[in-house]
Protein backbone atom coordinates (compact mmCIF):
# COMPACT_ATOMS: atom_id res chain seq x y z
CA UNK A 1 -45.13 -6.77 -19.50
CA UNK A 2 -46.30 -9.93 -18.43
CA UNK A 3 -44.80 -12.08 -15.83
CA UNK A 4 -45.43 -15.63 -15.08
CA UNK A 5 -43.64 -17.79 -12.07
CA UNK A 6 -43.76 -22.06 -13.36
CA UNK A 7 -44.37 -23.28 -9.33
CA UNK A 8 -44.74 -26.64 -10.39
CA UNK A 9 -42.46 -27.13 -13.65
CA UNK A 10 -40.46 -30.08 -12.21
CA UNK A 11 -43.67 -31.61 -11.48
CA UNK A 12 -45.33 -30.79 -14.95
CA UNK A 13 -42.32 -32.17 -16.19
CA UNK A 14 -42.30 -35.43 -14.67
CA UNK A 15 -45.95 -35.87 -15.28
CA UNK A 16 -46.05 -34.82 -19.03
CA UNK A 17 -43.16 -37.29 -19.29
CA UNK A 18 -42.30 -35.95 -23.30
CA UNK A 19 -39.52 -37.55 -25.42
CA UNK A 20 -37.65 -36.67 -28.40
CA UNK A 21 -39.85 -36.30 -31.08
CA UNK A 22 -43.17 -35.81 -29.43
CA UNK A 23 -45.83 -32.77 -30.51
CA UNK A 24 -47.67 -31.93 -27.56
CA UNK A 25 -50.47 -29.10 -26.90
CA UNK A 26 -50.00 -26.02 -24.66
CA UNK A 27 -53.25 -24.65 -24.06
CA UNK A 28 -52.04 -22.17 -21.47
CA UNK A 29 -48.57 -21.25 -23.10
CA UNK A 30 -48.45 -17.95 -20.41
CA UNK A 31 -44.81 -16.65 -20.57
CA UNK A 32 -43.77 -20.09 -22.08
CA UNK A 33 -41.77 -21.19 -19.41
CA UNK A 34 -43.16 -24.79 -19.24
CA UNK A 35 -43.27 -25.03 -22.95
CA UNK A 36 -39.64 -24.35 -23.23
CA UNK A 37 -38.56 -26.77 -20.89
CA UNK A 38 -40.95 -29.17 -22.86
CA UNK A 39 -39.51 -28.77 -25.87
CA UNK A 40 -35.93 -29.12 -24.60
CA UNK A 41 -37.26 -32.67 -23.80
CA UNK A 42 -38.77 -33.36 -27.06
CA UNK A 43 -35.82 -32.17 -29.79
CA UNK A 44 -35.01 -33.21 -32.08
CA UNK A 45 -37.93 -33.26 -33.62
CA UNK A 46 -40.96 -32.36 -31.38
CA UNK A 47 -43.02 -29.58 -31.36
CA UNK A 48 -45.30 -27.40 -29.56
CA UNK A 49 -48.92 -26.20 -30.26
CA UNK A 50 -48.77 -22.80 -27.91
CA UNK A 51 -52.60 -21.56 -27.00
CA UNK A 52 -53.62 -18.43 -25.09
CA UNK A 53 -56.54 -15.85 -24.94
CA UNK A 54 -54.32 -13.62 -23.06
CA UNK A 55 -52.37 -11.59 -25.57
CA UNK A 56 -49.43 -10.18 -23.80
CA UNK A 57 -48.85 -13.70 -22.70
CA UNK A 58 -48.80 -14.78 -26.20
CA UNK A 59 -46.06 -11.82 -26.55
CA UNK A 60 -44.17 -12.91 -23.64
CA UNK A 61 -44.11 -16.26 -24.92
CA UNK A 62 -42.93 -15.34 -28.26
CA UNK A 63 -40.11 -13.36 -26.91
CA UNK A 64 -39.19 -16.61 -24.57
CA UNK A 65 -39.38 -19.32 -26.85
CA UNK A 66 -37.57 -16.77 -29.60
CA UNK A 67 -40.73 -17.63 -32.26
């Protein structure tokens, strides 16, 4: 199983600075921890493009975001 720990996710946060409605890119979705706090910010509406070459974290992140 993977496991991924978001350090900075308050910081990403503030610096990403999403709304509702936005589509933004993940392009290291890992366990999806950052991208579900993202899209909290961002619904209704928004999405999320998820990216990664690592597989199980593609898994992990499935199983997070409940894709």
């Amino acid at each position: 199983m993977y496991f991924h720990i978001p350090v900075l996710l308050d910081e990403i946060i503030e610096i990403v600075d999403s709304k509702p409605g936005e589509n933004l890119v993940d392009r290291t979705i890992s366990g999806g921890s950052y991208a579900k706090a993202i899209l909290k910010r961002t619904s209704p509406g928004g999405k999320l493009l998820g990216i990664d070459l690592d597989d199980e974290a593609l898994v992990e992140s499935k199983q997070n975001l409940q894709i």
